[in-house]
C-alpha atoms as a PDB file:
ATOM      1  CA  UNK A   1     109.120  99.243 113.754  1.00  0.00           C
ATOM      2  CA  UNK A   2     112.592  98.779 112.236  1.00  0.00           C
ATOM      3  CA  UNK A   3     113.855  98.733 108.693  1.00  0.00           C
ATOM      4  CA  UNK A   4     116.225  95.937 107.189  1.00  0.00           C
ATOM      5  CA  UNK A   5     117.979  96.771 104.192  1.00  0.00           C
ATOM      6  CA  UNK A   6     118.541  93.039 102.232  1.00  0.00           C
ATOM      7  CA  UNK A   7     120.113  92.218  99.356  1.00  0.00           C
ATOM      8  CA  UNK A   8     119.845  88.447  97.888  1.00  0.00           C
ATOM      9  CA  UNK A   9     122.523  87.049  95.287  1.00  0.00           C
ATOM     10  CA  UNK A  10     122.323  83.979  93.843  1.00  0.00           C
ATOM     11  CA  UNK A  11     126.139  82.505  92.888  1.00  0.00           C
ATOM     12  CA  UNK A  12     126.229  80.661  90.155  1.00  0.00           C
ATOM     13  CA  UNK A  13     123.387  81.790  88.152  1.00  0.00           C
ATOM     14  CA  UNK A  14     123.328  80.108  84.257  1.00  0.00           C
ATOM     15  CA  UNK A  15     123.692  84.004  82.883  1.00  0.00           C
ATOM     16  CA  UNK A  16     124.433  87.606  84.482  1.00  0.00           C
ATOM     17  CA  UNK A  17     120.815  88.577  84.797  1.00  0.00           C
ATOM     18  CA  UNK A  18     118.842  87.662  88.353  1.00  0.00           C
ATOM     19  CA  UNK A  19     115.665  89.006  87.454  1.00  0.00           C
ATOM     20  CA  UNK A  20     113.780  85.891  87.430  1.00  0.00           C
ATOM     21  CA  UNK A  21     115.165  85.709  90.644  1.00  0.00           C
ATOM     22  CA  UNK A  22     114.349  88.979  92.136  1.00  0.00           C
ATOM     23  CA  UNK A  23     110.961  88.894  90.331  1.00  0.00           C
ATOM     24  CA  UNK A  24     110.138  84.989  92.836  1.00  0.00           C
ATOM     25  CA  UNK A  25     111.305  88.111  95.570  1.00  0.00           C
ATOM     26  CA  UNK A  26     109.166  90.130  95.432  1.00  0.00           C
ATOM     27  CA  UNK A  27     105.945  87.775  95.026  1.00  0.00           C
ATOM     28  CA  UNK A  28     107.065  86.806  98.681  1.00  0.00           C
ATOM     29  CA  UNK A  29     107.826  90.721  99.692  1.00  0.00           C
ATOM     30  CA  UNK A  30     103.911  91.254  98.226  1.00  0.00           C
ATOM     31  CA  UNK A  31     102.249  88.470  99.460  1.00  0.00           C
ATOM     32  CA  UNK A  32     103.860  89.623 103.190  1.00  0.00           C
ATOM     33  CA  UNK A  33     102.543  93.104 102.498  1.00  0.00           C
ATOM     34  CA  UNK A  34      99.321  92.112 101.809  1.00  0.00           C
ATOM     35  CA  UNK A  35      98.670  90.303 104.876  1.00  0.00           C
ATOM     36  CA  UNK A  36      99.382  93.354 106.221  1.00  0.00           C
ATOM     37  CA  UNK A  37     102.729  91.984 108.148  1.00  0.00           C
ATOM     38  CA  UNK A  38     105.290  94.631 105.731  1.00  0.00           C
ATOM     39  CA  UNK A  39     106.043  97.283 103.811  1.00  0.00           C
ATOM     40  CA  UNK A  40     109.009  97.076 100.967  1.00  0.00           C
ATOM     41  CA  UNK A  41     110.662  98.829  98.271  1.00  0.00           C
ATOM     42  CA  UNK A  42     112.582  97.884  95.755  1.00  0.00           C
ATOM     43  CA  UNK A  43     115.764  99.508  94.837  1.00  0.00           C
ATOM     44  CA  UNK A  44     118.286  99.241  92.482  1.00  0.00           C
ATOM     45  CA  UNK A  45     120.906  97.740  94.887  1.00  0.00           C
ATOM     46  CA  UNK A  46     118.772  96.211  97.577  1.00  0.00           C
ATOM     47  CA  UNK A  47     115.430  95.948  99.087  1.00  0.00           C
ATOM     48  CA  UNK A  48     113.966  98.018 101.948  1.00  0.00           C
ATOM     49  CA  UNK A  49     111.885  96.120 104.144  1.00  0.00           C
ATOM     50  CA  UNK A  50     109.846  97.630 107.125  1.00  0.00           C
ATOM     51  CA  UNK A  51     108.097  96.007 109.767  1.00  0.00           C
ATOM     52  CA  UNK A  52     108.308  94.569 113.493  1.00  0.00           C
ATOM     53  CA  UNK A  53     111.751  92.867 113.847  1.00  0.00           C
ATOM     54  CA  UNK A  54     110.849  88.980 114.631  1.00  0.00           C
ATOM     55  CA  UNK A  55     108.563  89.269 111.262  1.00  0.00           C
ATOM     56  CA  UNK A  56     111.532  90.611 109.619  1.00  0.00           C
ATOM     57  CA  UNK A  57     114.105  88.181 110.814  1.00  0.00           C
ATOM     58  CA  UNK A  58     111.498  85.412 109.193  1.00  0.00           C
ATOM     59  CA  UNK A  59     110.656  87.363 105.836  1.00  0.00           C
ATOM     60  CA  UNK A  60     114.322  87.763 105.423  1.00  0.00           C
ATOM     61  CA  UNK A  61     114.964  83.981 105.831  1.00  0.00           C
ATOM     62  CA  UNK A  62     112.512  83.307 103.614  1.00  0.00           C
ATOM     63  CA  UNK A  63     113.711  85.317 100.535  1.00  0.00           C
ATOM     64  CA  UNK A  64     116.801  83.969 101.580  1.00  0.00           C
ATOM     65  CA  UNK A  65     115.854  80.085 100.675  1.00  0.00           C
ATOM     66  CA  UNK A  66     113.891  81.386  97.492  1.00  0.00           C
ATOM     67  CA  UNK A  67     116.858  81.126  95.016  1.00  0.00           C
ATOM     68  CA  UNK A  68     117.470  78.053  96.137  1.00  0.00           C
ATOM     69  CA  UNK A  69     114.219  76.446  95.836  1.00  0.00           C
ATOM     70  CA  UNK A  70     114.876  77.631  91.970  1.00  0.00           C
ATOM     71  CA  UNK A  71     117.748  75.498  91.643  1.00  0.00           C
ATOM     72  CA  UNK A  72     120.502  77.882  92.959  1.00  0.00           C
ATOM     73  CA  UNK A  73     123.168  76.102  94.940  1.00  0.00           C
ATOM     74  CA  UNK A  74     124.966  79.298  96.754  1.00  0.00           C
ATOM     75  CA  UNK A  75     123.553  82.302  98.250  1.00  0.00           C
ATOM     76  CA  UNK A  76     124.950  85.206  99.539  1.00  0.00           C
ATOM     77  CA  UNK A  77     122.751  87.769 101.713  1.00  0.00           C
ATOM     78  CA  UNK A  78     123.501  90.824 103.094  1.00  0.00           C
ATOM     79  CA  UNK A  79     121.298  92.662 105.723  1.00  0.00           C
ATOM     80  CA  UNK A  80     121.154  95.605 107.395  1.00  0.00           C
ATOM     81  CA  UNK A  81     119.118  96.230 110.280  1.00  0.00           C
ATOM     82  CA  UNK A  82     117.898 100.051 111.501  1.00  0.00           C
ATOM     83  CA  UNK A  83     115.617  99.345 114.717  1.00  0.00           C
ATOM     84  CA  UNK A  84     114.731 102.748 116.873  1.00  0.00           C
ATOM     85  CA  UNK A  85     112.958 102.169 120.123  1.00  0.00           C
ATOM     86  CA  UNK A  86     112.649 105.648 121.402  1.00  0.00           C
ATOM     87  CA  UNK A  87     110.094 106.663 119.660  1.00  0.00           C
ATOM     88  CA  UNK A  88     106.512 104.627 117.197  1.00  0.00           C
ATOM     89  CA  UNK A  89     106.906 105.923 113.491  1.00  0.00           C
ATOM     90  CA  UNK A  90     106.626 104.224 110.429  1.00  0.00           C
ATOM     91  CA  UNK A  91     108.782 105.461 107.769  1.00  0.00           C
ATOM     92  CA  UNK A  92     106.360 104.643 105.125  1.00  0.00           C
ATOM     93  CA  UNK A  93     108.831 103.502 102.730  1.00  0.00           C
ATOM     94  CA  UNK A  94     106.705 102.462  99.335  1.00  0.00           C
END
């Protein structure tokens, strides 16, 4: 298991808030963890995502192009990525 550590801005946004944004986010983060693929959490600077890297790498993309399908013309993301081989535990991070 690894953990990425994401954070999604939309540039250019019509006021200072990005919750709408963040709220299309996390329907994507649950929908993942429902099927079982993830775990997230929320924070107040980024999102912690856990699960097997490849699944990761694709979740990631796909909050990635959310903002944009919402009419957003610039994203930045930043990701972090903590992947330990040496040993199986989940860090059970919700």
């Amino acid at each position: 298991m690894a953990i990425v550590d994401v954070t999604v801005i939309p540039i250019g946004t019509a006021t200072p808030s990005v919750s709408d944004y963040v709220a299309q986010l996390q329907k994507i983060l649950k929908r993942h963890e429902d099927e079982g693929t993830i775990s997230f959490k929320l924070t107040p600077m980024s999102t912690l995502i856990e699960g097997e890297l490849p699944d990761l790498f694709r979740i990631v993309q796909e909050i990635h192009e959310a903002p944009f399908s919402q009419g957003i013309q610039r994203v930045a993301t930043n990701i972090r990525i903590d992947d330990r081989r040496d040993k199986k535990e989940r860090w059970r991070i919700n």
